[in-house]
C-alpha atoms as a PDB file:
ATOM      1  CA  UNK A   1       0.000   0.000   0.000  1.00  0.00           C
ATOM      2  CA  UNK A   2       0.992   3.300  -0.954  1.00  0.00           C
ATOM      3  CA  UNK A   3       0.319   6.565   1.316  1.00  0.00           C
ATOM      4  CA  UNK A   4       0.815   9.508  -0.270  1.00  0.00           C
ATOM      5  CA  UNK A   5       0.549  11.669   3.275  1.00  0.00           C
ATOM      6  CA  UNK A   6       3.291  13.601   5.186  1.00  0.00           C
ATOM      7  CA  UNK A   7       1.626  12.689   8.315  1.00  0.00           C
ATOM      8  CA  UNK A   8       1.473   9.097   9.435  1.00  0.00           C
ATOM      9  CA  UNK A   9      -1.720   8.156  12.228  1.00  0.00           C
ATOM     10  CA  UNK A  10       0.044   5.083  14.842  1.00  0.00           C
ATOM     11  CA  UNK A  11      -0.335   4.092  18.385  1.00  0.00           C
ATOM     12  CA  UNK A  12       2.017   6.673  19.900  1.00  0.00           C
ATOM     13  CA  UNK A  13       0.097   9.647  17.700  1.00  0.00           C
ATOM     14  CA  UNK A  14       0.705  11.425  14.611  1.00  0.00           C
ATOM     15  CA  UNK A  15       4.242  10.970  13.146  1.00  0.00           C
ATOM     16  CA  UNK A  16       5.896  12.624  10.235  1.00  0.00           C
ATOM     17  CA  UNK A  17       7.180  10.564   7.572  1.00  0.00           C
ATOM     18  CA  UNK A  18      10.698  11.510   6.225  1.00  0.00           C
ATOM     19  CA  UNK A  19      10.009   9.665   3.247  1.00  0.00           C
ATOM     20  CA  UNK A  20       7.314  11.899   2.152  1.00  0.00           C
ATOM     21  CA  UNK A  21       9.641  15.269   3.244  1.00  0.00           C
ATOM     22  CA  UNK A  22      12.629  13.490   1.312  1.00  0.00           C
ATOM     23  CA  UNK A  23      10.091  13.011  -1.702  1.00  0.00           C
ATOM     24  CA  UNK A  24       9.071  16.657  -1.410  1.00  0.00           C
ATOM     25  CA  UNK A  25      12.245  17.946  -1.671  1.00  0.00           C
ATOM     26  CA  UNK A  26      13.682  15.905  -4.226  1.00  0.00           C
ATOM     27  CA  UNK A  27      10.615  16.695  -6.653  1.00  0.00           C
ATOM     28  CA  UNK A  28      11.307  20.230  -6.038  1.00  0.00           C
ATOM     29  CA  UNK A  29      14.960  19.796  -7.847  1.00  0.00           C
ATOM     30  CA  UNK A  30      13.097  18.623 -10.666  1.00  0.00           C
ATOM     31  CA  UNK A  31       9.768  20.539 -12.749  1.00  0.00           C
ATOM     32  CA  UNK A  32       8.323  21.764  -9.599  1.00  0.00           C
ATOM     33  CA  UNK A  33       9.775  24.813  -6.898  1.00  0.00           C
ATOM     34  CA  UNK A  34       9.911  25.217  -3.105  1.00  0.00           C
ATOM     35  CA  UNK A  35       8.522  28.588  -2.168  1.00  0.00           C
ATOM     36  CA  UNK A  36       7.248  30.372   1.440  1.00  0.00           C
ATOM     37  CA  UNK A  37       3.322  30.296   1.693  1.00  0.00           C
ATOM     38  CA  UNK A  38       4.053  32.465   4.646  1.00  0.00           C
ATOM     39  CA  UNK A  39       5.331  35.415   2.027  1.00  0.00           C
ATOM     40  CA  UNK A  40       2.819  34.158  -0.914  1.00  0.00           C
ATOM     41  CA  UNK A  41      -0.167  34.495   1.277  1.00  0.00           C
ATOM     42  CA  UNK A  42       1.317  37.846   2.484  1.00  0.00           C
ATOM     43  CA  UNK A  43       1.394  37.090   6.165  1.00  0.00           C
ATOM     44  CA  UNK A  44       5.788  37.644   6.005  1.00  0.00           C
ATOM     45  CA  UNK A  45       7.029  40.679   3.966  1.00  0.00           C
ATOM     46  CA  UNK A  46      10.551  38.884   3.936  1.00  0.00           C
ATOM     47  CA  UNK A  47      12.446  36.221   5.899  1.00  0.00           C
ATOM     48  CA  UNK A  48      14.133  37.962   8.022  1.00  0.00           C
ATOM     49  CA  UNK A  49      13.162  37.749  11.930  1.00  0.00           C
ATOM     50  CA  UNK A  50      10.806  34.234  11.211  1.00  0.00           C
ATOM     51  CA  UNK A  51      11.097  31.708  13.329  1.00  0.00           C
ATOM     52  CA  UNK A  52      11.297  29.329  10.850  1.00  0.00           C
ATOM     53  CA  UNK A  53      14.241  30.889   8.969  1.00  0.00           C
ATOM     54  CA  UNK A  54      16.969  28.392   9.508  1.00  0.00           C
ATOM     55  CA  UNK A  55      14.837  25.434   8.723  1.00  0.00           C
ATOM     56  CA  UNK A  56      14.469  27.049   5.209  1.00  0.00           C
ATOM     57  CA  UNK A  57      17.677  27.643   4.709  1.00  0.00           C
ATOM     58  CA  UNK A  58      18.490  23.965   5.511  1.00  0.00           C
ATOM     59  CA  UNK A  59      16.050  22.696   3.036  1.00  0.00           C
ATOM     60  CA  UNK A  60      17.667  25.058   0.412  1.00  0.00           C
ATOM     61  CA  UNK A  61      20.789  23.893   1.285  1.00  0.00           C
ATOM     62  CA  UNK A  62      19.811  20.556   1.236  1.00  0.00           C
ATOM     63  CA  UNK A  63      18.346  20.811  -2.151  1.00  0.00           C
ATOM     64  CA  UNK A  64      21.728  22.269  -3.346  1.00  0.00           C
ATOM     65  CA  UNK A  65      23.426  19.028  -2.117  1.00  0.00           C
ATOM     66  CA  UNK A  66      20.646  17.160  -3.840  1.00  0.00           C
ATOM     67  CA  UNK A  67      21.680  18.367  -7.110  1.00  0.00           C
ATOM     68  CA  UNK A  68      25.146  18.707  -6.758  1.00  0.00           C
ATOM     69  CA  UNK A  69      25.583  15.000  -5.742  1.00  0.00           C
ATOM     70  CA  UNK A  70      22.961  13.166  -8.411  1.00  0.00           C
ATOM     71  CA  UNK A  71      23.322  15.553 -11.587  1.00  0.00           C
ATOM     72  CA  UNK A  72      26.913  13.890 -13.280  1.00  0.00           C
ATOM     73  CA  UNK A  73      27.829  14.412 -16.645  1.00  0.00           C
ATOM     74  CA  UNK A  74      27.842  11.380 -18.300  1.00  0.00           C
ATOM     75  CA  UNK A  75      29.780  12.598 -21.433  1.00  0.00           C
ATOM     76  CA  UNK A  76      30.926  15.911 -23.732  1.00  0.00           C
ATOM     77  CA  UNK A  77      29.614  15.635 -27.489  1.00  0.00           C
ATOM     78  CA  UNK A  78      31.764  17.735 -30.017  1.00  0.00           C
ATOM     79  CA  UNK A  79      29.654  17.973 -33.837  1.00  0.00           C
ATOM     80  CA  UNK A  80      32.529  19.780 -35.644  1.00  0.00           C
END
């Protein structure tokens, strides 16, 4: 069975599943984006002073690992 849900219902209570987070993230690197819906629903101006800052900028950074570990190029064409 496949869940498709960040959160996860067990006996101890709700639990977050980091395959789901890991998932979210990765997708991100590829056709979709990561953005704020703190600053796209206007409730931030800008990131500076939120409480959540550093968590942000470890997913970014995170995402820049991402990439810079799984995109390899394979090989250098030359048509002349």
């Amino acid at each position: 069975m496949v869940r498709n849900e960040i959160k996860i219902n067990s006996e101890k209570g709700e639990i977050f599943d980091k395959k789901q987070i890991a998932l979210a993230i990765r997708n991100s690197t590829f056709s979709d984006e990561l953005r704020c819906s703190l600053l796209d629903d206007g409730i931030l101006d800008k990131c500076l002073g939120c409480s959540l800052k550093y968590i942000c900028d470890g997913i970014d950074q995170v995402v820049d690992n991402y990439v810079e570990k799984t995109t390899e190029v394979v090989n250098n064409f030359n048509f002349e």
